[in-house]
N, C-alpha and C. Protein backbone atom coordinates (compact mmCIF):
# COMPACT_ATOMS: atom_id res chain seq x y z
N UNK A 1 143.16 225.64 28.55
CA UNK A 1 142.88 225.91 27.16
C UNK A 1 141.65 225.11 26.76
N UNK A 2 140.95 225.61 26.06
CA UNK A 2 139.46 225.11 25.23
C UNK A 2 139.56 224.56 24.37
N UNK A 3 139.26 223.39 24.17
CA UNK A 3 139.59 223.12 22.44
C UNK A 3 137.63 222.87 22.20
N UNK A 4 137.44 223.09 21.15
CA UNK A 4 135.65 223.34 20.21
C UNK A 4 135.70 221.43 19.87
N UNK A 5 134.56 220.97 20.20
CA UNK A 5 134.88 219.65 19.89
C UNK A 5 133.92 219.66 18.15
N UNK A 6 134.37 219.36 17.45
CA UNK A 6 133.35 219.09 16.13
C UNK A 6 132.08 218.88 16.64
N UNK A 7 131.08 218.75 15.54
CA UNK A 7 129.67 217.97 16.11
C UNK A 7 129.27 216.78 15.14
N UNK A 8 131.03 216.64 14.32
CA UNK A 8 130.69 214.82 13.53
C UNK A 8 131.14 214.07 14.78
N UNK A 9 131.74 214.40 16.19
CA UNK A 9 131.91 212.82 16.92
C UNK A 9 130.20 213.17 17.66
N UNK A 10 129.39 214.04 17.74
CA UNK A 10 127.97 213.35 18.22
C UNK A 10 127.12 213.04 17.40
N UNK A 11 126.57 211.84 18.08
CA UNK A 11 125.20 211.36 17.52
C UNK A 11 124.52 212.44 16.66
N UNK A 12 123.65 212.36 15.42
CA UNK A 12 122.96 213.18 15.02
C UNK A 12 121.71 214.21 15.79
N UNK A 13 121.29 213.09 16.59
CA UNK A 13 120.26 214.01 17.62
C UNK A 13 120.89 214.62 18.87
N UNK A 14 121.91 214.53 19.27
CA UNK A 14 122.39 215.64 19.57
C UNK A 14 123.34 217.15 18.83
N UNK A 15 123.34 216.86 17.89
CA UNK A 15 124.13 217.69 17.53
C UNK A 15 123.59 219.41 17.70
N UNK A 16 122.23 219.16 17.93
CA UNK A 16 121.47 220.33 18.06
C UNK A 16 121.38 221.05 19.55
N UNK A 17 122.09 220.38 20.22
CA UNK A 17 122.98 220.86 22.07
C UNK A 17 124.42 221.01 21.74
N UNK A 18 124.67 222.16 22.64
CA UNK A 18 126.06 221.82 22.79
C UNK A 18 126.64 220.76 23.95
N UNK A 19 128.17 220.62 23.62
CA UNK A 19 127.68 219.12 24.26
C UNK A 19 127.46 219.32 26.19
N UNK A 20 127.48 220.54 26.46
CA UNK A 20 127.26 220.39 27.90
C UNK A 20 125.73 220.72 28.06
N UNK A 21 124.63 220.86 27.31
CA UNK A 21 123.41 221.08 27.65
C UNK A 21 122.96 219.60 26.97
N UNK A 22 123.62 218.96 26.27
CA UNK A 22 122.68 217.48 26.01
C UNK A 22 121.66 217.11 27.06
N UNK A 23 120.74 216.36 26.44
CA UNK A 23 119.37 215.89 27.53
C UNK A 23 120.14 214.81 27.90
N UNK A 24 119.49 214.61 29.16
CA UNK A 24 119.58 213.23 29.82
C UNK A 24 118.86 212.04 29.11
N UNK A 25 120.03 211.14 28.74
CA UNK A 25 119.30 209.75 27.90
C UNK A 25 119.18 208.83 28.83
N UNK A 26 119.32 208.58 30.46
CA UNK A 26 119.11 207.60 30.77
C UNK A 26 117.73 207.49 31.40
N UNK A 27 116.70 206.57 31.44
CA UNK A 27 115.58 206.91 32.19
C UNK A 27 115.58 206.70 33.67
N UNK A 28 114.71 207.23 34.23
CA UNK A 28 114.49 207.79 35.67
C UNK A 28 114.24 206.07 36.22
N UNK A 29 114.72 205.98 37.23
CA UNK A 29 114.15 204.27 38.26
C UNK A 29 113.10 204.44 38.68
N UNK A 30 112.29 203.37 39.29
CA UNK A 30 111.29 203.62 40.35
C UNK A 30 111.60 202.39 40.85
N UNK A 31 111.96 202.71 42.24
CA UNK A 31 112.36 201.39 43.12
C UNK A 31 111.19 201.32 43.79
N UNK A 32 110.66 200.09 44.12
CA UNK A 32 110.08 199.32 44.92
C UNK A 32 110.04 199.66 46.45
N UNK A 33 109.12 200.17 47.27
CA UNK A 33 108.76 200.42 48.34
C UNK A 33 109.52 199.87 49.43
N UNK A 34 110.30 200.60 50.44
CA UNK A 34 111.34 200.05 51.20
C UNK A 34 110.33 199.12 52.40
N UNK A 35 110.97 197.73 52.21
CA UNK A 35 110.35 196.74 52.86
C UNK A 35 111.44 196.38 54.13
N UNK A 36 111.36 196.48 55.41
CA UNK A 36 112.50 196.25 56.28
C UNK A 36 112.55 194.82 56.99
N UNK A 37 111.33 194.03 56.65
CA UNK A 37 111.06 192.78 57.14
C UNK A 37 112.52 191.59 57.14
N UNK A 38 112.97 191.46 56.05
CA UNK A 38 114.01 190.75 55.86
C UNK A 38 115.25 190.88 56.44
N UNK A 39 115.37 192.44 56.53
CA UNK A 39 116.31 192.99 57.02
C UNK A 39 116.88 192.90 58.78
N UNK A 40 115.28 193.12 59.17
CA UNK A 40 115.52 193.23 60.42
C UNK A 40 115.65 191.71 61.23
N UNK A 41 115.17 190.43 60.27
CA UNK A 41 114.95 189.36 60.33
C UNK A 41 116.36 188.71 60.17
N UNK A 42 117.00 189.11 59.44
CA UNK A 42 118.20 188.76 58.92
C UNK A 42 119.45 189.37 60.26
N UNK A 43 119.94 190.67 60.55
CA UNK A 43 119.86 191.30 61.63
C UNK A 43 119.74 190.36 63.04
N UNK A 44 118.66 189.96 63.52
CA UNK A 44 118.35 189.27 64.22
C UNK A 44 119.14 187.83 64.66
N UNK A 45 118.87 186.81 63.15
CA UNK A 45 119.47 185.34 63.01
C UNK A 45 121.12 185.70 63.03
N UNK A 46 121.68 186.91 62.52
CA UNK A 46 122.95 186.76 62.40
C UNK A 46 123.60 187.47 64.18
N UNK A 47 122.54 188.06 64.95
CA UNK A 47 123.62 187.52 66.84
C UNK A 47 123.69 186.37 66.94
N UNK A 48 123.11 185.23 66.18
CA UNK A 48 122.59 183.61 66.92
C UNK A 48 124.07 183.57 66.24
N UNK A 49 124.55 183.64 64.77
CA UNK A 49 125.71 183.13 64.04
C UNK A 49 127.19 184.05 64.65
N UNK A 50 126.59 185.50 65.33
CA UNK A 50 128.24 185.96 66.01
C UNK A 50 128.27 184.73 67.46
N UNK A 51 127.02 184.68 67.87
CA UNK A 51 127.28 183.95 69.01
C UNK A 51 128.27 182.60 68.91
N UNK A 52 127.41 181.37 67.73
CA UNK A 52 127.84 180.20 67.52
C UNK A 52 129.83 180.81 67.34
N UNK A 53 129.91 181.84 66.08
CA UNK A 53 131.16 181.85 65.76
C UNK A 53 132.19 182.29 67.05
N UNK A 54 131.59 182.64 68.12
CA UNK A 54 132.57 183.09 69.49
C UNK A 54 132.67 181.66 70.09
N UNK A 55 131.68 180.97 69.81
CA UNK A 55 132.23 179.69 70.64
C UNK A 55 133.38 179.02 69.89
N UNK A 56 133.25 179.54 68.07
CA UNK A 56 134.81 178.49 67.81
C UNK A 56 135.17 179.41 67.67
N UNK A 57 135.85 180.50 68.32
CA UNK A 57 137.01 181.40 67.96
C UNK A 57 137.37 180.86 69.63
N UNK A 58 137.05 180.83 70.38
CA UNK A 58 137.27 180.79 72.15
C UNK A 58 138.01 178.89 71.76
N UNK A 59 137.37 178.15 71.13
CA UNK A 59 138.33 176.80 71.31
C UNK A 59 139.39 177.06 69.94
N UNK A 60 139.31 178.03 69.03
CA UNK A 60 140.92 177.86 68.02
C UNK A 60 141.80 178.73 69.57
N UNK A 61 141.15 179.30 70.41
CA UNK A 61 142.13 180.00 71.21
C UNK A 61 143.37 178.92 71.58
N UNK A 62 142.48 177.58 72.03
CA UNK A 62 143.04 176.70 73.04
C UNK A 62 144.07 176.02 72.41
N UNK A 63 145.06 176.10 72.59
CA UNK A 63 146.59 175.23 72.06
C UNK A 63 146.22 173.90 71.44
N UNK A 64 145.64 173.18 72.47
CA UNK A 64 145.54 171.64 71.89
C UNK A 64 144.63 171.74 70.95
N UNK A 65 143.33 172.57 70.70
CA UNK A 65 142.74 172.10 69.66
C UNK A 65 143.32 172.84 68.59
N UNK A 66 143.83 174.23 68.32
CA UNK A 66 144.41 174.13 67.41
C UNK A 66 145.26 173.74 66.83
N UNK A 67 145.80 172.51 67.24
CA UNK A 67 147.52 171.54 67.00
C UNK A 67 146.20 170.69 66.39
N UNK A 68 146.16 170.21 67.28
CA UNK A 68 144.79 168.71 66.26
C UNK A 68 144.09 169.11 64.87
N UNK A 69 143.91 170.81 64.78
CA UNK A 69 142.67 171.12 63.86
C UNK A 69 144.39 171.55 62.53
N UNK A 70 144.99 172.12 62.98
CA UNK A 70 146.57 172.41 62.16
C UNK A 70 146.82 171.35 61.77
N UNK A 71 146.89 170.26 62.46
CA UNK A 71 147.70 168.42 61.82
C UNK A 71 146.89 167.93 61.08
N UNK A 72 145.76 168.08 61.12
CA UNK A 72 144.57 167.60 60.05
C UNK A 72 144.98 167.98 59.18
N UNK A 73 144.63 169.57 59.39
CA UNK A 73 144.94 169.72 57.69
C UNK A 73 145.70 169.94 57.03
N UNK A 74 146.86 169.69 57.60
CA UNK A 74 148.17 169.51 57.32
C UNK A 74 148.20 168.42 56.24
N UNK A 75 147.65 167.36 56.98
CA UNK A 75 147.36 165.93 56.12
C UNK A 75 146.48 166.07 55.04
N UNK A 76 145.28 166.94 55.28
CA UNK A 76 144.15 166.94 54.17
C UNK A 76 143.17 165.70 54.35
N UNK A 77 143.29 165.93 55.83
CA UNK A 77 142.09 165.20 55.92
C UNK A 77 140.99 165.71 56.66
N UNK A 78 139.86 166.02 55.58
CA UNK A 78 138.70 166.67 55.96
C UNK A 78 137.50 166.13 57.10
N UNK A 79 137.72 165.21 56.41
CA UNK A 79 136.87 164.53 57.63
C UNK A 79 137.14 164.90 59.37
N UNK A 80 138.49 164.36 59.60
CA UNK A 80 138.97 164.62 60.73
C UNK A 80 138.87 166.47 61.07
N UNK A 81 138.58 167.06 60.12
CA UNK A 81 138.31 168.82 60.45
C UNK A 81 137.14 168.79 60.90
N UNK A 82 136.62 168.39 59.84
CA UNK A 82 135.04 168.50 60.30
C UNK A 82 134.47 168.16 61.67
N UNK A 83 135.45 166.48 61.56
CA UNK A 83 134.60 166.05 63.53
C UNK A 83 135.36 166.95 64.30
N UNK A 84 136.20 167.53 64.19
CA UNK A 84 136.79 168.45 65.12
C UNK A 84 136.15 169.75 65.32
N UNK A 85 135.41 170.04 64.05
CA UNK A 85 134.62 171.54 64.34
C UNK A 85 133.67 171.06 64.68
N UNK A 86 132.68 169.94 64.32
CA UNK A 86 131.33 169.48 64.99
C UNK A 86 131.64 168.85 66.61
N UNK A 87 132.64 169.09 66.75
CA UNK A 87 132.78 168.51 68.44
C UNK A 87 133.03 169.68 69.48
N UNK A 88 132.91 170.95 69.12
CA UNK A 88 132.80 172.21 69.78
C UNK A 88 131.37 172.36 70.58
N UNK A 89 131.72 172.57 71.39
CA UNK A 89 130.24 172.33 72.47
C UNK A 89 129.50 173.75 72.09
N UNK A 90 128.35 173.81 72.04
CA UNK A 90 127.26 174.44 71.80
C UNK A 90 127.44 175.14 70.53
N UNK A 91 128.01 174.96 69.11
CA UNK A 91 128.04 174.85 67.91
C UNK A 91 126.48 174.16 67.23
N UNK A 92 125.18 174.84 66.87
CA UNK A 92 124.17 173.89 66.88
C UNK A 92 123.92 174.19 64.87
N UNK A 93 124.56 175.49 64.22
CA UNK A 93 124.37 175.51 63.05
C UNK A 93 125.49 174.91 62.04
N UNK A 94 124.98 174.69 61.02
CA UNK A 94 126.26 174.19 60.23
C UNK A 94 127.26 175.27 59.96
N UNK A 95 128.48 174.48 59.66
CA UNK A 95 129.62 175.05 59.40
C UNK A 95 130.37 175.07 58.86
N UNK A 96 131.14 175.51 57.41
CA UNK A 96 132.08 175.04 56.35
C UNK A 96 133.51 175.23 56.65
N UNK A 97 134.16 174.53 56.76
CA UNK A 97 135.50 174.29 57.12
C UNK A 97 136.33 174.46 55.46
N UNK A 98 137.03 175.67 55.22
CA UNK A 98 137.84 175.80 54.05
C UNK A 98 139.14 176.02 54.49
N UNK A 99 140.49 175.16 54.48
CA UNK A 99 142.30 175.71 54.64
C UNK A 99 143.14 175.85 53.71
N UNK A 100 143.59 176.47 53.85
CA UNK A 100 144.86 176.33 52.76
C UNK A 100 146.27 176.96 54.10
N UNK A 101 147.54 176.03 53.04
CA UNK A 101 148.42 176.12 53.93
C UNK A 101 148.88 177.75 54.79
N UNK A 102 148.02 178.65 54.88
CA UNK A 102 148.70 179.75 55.28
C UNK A 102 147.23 180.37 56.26
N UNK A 103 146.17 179.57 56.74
CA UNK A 103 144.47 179.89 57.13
C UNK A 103 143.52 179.41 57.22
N UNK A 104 143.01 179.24 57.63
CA UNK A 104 141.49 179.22 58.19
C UNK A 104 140.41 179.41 57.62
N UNK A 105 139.05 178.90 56.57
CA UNK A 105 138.16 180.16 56.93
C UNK A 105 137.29 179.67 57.01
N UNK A 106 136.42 179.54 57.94
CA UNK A 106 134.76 179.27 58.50
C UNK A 106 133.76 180.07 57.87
N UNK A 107 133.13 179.21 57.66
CA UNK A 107 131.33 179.45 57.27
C UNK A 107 130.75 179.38 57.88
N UNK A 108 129.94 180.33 58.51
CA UNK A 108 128.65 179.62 60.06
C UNK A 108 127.69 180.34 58.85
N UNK A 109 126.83 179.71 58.17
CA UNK A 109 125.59 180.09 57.67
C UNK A 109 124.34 179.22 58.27
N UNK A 110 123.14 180.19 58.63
CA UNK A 110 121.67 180.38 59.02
C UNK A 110 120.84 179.93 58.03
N UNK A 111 120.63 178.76 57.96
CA UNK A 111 118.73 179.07 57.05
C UNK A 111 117.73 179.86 57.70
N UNK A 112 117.27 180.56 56.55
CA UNK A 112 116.37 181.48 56.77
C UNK A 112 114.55 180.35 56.97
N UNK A 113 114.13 180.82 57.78
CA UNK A 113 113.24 180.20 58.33
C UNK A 113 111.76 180.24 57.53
N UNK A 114 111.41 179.44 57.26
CA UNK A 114 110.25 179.32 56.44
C UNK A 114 110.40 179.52 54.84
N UNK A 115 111.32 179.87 54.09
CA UNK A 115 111.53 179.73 52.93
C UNK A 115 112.79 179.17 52.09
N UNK A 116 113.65 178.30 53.11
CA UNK A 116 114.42 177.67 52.64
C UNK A 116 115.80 178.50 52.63
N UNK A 117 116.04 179.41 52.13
CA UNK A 117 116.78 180.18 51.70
C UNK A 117 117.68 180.40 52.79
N UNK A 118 119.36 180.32 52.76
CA UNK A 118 120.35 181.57 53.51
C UNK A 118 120.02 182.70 53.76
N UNK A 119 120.18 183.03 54.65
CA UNK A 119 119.61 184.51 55.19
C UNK A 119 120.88 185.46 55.36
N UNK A 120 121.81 184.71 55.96
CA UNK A 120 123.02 185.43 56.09
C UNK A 120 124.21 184.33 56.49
N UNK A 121 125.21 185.04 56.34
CA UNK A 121 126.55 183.86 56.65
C UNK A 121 127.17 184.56 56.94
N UNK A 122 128.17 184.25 58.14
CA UNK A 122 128.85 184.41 59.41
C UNK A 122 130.58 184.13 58.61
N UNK A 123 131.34 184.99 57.55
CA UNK A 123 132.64 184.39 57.73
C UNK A 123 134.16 184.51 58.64
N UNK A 124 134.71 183.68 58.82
CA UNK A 124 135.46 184.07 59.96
C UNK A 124 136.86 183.31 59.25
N UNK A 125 138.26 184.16 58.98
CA UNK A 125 139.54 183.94 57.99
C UNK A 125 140.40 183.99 59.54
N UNK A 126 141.00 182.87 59.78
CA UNK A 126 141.86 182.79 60.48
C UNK A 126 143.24 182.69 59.87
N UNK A 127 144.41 183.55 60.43
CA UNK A 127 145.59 183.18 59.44
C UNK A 127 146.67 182.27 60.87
N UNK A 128 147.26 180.92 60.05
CA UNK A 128 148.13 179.92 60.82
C UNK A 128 149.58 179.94 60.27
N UNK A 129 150.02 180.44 59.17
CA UNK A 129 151.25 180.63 58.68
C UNK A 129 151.53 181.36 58.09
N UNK A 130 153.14 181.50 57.30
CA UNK A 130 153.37 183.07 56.46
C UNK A 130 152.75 182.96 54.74
């Protein structure tokens, strides 16, 4: 069924369309020329961050370190996380260590080279309880 909509709920300058031929009020974009430099740059630095993050997914494999890296933070003591993730052999970027009682979650983020900036970040959510 059709119902006729009035033309007091439109704006005055439309009232002279019906309402399915109204003009388009939003204006047209013009985006900026597709630049792939960053992209492919970015792309690039983040195999170095799957790589680093396979080396600590291969030692949470190992029993003993995940009992040591679990009892830490069991306690809440960060420090002791930290030297435990900075003591992973060939780990060479930084790394943010975040737990809560039920996970895991790692940060492997890249500075982007020559302008300071993050380029990309590597996260990795491990779950340790229910």
């Amino acid at each position: 069924m059709y119902y006729h909509c009035p033309l007091y709920f439109f704006p005055t300058y439309l009232q002279n369309y019906p309402p399915y031929y109204a003009p388009q009020l939003s204006p047209v974009r013009q985006y900026p020329p597709v630049d792939t430099k960053i992209l492919s740059q970015s792309a690039k630095t983040f195999k170095t961050l799957l790589k680093q993050g396979e080396l600590l997914i291969d030692k949470f494999a190992d029993r003993e370190f995940s009992h040591q890296m679990m009892d830490a933070a069991q306690k809440g003591e960060q420090t002791e996380v930290d030297r435990l993730i900075q003591s992973v052999e060939g780990v060479t970027v930084p790394v943010k260590v975040r737990y809560t009682p039920s996970g895991v979650q790692i940060d492997i983020t890249a500075p982007q080279e020559g302008e300071g900036k993050d380029c990309c970040t590597l996260t990795i959510t491990l779950k340790w309880g229910s």
